[in-house]
Structure formats: C-alpha cells, structure tokens
PDB file of N, CA and C in Angstrom:
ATOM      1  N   UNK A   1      -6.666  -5.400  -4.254  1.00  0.00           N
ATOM      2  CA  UNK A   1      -6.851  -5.675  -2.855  1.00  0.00           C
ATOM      3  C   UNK A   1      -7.586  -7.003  -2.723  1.00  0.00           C
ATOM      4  N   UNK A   2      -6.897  -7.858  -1.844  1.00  0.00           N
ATOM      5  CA  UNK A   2      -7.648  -9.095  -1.858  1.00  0.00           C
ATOM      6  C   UNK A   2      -8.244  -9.202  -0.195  1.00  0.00           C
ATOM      7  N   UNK A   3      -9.636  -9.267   0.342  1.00  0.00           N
ATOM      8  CA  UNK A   3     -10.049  -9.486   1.944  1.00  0.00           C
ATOM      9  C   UNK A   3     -10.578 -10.779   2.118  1.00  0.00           C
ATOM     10  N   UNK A   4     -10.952 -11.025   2.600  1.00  0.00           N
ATOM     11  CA  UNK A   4     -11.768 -12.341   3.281  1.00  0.00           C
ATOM     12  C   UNK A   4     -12.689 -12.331   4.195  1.00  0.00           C
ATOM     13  N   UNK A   5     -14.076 -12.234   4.328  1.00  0.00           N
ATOM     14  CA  UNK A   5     -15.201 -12.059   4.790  1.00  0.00           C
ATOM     15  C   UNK A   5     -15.781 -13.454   5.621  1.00  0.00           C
ATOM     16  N   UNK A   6     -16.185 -13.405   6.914  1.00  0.00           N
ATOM     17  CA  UNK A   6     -17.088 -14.538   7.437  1.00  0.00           C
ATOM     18  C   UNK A   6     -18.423 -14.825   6.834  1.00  0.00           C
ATOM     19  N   UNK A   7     -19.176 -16.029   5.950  1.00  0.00           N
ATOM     20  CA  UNK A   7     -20.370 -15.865   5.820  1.00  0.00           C
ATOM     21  C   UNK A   7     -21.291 -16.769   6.911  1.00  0.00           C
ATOM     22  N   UNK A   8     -21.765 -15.701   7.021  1.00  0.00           N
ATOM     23  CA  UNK A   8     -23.344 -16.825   8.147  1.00  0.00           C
ATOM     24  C   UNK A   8     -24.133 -17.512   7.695  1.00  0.00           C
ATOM     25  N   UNK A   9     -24.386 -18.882   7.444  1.00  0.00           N
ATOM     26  CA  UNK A   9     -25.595 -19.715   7.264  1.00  0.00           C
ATOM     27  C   UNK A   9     -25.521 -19.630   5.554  1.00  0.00           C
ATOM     28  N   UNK A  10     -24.130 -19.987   5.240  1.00  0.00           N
ATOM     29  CA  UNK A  10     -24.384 -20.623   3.728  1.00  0.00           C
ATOM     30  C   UNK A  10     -25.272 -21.889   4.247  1.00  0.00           C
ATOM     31  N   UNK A  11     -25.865 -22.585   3.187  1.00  0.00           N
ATOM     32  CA  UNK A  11     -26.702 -23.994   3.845  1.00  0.00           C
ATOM     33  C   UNK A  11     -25.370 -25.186   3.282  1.00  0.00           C
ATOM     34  N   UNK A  12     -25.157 -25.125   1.809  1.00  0.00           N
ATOM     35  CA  UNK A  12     -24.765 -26.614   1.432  1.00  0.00           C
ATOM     36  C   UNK A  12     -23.380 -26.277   0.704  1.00  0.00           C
ATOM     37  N   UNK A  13     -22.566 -27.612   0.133  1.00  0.00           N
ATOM     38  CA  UNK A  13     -21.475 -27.018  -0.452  1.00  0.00           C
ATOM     39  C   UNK A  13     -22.147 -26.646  -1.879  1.00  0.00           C
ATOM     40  N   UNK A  14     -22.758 -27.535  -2.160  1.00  0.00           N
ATOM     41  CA  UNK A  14     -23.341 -26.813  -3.724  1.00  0.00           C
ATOM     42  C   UNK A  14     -24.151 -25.240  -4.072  1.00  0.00           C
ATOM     43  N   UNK A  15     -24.316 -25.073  -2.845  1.00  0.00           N
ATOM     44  CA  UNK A  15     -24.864 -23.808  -2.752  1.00  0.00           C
ATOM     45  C   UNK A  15     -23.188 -22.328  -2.955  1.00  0.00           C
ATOM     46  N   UNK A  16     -22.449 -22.902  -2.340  1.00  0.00           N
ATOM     47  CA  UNK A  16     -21.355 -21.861  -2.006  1.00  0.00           C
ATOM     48  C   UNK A  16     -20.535 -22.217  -3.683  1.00  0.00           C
ATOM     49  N   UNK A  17     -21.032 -23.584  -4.119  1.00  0.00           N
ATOM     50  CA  UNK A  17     -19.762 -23.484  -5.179  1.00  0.00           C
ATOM     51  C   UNK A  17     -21.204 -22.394  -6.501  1.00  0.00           C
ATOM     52  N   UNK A  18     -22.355 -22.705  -6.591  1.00  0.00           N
ATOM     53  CA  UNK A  18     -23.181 -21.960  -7.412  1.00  0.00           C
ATOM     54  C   UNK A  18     -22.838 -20.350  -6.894  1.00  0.00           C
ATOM     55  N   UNK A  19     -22.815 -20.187  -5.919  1.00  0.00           N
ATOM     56  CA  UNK A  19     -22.586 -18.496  -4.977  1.00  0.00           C
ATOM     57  C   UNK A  19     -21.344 -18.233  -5.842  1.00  0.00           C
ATOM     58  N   UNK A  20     -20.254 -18.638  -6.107  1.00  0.00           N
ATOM     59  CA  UNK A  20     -18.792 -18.594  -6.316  1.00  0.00           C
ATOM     60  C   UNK A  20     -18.544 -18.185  -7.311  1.00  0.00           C
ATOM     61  N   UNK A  21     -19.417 -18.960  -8.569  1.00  0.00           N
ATOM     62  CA  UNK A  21     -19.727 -18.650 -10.496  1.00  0.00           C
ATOM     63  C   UNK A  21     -20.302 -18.134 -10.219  1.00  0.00           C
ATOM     64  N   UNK A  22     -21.526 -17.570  -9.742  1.00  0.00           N
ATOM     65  CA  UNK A  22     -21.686 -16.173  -9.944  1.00  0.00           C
ATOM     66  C   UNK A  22     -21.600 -15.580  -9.825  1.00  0.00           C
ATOM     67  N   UNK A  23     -20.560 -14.801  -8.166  1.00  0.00           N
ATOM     68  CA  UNK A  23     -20.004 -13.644  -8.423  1.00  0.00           C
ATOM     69  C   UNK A  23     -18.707 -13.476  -8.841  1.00  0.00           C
ATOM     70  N   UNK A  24     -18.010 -14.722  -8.994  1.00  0.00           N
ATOM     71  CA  UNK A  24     -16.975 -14.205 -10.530  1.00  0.00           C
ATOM     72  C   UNK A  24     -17.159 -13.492 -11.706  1.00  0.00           C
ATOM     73  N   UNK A  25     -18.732 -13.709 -12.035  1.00  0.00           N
ATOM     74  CA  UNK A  25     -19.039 -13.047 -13.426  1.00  0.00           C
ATOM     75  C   UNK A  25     -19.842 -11.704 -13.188  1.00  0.00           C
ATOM     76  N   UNK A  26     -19.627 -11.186 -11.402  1.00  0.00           N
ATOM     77  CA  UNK A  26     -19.983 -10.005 -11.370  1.00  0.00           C
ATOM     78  C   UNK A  26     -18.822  -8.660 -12.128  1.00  0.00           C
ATOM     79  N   UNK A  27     -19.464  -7.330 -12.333  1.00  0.00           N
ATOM     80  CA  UNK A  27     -18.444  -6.704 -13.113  1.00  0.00           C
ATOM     81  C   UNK A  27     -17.529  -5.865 -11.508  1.00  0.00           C
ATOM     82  N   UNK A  28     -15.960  -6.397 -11.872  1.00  0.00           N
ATOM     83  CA  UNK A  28     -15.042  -5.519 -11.153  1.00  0.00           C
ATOM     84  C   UNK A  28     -14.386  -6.709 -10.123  1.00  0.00           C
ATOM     85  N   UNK A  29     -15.066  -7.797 -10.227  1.00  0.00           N
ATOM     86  CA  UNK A  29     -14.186  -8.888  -9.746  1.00  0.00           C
ATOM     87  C   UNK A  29     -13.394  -9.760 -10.234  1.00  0.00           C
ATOM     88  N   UNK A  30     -11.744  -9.488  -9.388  1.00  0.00           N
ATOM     89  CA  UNK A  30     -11.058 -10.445 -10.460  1.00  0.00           C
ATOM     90  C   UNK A  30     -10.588 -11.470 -10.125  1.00  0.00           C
ATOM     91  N   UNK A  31     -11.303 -12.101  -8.690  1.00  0.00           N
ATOM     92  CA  UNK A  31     -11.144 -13.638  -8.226  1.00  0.00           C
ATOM     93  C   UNK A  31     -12.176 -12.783  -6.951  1.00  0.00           C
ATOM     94  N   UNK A  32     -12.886 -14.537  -6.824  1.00  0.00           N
ATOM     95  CA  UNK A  32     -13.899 -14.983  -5.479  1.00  0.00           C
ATOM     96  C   UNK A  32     -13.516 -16.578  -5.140  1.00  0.00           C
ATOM     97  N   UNK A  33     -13.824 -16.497  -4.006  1.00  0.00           N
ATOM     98  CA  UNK A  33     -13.990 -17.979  -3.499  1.00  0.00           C
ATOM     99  C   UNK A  33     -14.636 -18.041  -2.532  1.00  0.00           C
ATOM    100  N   UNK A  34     -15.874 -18.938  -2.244  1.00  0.00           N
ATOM    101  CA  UNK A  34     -16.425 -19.024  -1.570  1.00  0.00           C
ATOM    102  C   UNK A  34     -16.140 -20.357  -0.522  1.00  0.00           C
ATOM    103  N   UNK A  35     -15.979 -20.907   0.192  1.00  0.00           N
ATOM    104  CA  UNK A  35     -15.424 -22.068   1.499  1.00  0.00           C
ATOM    105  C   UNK A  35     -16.432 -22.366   2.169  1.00  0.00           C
ATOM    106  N   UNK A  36     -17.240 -23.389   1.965  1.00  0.00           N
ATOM    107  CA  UNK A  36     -18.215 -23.910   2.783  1.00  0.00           C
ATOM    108  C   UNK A  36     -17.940 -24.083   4.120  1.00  0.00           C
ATOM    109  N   UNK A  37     -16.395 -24.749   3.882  1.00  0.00           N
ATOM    110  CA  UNK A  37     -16.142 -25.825   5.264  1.00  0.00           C
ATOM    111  C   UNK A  37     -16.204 -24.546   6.100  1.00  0.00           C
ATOM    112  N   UNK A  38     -15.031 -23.967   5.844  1.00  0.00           N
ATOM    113  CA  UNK A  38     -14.872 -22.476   6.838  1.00  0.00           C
ATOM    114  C   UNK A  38     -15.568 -21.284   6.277  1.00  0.00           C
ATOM    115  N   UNK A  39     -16.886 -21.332   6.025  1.00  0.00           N
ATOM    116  CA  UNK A  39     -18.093 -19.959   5.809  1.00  0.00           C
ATOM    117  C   UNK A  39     -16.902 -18.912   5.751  1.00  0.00           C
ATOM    118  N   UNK A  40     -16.370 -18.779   4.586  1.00  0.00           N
ATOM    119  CA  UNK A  40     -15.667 -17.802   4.433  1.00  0.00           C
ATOM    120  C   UNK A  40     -15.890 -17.405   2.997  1.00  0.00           C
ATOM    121  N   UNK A  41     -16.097 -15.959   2.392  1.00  0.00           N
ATOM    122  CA  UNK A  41     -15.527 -15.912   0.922  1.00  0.00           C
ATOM    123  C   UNK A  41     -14.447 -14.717   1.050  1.00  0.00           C
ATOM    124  N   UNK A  42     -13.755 -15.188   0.302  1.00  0.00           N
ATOM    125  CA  UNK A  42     -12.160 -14.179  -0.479  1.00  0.00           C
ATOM    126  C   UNK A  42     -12.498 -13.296  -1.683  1.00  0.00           C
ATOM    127  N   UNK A  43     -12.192 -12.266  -1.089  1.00  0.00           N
ATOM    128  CA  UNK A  43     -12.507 -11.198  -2.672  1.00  0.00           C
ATOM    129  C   UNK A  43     -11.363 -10.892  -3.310  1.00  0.00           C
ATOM    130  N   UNK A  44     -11.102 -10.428  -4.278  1.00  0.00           N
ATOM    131  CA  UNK A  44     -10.113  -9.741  -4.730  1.00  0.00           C
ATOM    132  C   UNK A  44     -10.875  -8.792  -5.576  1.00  0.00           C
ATOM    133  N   UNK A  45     -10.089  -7.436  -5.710  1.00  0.00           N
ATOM    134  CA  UNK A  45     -10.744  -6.305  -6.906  1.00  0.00           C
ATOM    135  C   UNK A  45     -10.162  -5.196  -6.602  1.00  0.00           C
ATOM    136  N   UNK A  46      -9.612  -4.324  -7.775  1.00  0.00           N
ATOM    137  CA  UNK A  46      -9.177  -3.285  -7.698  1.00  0.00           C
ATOM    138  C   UNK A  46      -9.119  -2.532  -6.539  1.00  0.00           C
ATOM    139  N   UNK A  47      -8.084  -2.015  -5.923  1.00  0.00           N
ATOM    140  CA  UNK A  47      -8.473  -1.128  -4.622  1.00  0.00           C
ATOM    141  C   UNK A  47      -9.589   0.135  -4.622  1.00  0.00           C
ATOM    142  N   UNK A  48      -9.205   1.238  -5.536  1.00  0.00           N
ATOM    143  CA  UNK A  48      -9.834   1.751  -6.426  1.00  0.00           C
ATOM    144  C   UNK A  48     -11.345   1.486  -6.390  1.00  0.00           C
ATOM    145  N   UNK A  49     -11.301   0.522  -6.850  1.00  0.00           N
ATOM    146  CA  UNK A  49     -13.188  -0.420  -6.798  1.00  0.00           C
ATOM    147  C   UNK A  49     -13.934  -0.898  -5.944  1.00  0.00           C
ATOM    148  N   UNK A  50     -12.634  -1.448  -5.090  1.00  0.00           N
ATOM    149  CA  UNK A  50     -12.863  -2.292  -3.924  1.00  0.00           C
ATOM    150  C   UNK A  50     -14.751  -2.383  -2.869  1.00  0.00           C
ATOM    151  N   UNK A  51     -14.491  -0.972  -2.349  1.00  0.00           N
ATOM    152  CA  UNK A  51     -15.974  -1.097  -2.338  1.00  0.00           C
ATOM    153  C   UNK A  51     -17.084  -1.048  -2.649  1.00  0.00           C
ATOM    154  N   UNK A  52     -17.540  -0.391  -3.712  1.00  0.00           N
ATOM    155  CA  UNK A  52     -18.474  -0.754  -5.062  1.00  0.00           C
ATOM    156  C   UNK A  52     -18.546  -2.012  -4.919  1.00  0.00           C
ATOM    157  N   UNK A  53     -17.332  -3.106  -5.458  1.00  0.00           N
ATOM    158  CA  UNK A  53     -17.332  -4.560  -5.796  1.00  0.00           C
ATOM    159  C   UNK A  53     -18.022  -5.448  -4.471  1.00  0.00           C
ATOM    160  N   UNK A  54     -17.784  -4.756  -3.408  1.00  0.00           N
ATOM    161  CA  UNK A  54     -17.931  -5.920  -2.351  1.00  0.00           C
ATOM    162  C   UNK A  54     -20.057  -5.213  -2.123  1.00  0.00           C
ATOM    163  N   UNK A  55     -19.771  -3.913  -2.486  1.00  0.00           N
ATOM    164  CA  UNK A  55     -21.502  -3.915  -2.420  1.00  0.00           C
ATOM    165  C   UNK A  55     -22.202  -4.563  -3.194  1.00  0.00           C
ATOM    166  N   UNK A  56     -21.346  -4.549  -4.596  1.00  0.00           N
ATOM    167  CA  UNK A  56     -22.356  -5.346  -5.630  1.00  0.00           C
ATOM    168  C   UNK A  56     -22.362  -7.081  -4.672  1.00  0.00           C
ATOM    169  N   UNK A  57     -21.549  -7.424  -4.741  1.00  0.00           N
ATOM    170  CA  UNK A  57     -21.278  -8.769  -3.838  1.00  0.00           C
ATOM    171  C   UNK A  57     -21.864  -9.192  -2.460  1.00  0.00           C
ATOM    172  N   UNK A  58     -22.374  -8.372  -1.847  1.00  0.00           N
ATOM    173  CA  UNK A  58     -22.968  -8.632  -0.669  1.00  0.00           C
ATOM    174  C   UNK A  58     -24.614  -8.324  -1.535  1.00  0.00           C
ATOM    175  N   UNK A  59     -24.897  -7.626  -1.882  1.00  0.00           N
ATOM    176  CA  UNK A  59     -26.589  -7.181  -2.969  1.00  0.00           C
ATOM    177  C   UNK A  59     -26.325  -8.575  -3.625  1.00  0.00           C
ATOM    178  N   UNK A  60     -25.743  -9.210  -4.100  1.00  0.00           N
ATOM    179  CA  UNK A  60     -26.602 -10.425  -5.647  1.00  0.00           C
ATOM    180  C   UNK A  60     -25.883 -11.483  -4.237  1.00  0.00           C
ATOM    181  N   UNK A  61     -25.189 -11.637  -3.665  1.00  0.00           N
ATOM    182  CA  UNK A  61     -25.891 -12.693  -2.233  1.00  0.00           C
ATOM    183  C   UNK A  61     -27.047 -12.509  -1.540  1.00  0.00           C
ATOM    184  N   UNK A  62     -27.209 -11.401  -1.245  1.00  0.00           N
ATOM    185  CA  UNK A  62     -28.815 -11.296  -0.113  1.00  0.00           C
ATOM    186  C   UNK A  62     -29.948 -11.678  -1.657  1.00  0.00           C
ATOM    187  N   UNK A  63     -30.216 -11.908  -2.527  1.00  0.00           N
ATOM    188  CA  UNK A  63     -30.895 -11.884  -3.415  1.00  0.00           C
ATOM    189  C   UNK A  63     -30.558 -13.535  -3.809  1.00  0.00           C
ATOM    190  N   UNK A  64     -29.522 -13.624  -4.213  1.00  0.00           N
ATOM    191  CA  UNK A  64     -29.365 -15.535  -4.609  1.00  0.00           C
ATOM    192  C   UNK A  64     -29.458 -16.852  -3.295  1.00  0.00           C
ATOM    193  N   UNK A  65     -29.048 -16.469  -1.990  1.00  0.00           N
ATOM    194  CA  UNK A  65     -29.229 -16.603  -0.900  1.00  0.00           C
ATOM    195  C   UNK A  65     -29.351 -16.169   0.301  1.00  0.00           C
ATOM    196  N   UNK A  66     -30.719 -15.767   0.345  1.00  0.00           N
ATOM    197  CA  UNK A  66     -31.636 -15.113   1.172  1.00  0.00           C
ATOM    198  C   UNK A  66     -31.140 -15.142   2.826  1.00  0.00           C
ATOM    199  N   UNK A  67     -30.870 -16.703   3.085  1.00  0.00           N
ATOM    200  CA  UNK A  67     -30.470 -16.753   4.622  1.00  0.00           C
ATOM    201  C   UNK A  67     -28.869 -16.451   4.966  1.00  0.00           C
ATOM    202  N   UNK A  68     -27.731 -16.567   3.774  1.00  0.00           N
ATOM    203  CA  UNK A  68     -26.361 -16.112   4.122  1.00  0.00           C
ATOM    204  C   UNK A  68     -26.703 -14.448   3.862  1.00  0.00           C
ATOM    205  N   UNK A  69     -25.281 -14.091   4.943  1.00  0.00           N
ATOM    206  CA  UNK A  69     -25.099 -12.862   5.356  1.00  0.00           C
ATOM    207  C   UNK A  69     -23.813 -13.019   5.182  1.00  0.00           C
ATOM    208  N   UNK A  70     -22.952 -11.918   4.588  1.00  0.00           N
ATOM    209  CA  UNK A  70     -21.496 -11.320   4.162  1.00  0.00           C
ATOM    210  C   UNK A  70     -21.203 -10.276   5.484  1.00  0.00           C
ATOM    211  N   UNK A  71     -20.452 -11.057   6.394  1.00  0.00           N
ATOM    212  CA  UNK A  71     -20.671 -10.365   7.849  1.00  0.00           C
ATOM    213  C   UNK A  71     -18.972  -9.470   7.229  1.00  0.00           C
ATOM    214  N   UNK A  72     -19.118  -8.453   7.380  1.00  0.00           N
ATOM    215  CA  UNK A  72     -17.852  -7.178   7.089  1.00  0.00           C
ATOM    216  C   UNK A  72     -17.466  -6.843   8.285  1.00  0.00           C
TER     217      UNK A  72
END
C-alpha cells in the first residue's frame, strides 16, 4: 500500500531530505519520500503492516523533528 500524508512545518529542504534516510531505514518500510516544496511524505509498506509502519513513522518524526506533524 502506498499513501501520501500532508506534513506541517517541515523547516528546510535539508531537514526533509535527513527525515527521508531515516525513515527508509525504519523496519517495514519499503519506500519514503519526503517533499519539502509540497510538505508532503509518500509511504509505501505492506498492507498487512501498513499501520504499525506509519506509527513507527509518525513516533521517530515527532522525536527527529519536534515542530513537523504527519497530519493523517
């Protein structure tokens, strides 16, 4: 299953491309992208998994960047 999420208040592009490597190397994701221009990230992950993956993914964002929000 692949979705696409609005994020609020990434700050920079270097911030969204660091956000991006690291939750690729979260476990159960098998593509992310994070989009500065358009505050968007794309998930993909097992359907099956799907929401597990996007909790782990919204938890190690509120923790790596405190002021973005993974609006669902």
């Amino acid at each position: 299953m692949k979705k696409s999420f609005k994020l609020d208040e990434i700050d920079c592009v270097n911030c969204a491309r660091e956000l991006q490597d690291a939750l690729s190397e979260l476990e159960g994701v098998k593509s992310v992208s994070v989009n500065f221009m358009t505050q968007k990230l794309t998930l993909e992950a097992d359907d099956a998994e799907f929401d597990d993956v996007l909790d782990r993914v919204v938890a190690y964002t509120a923790d790596a960047e405190p002021d973005c929000e993974i609006i669902r």
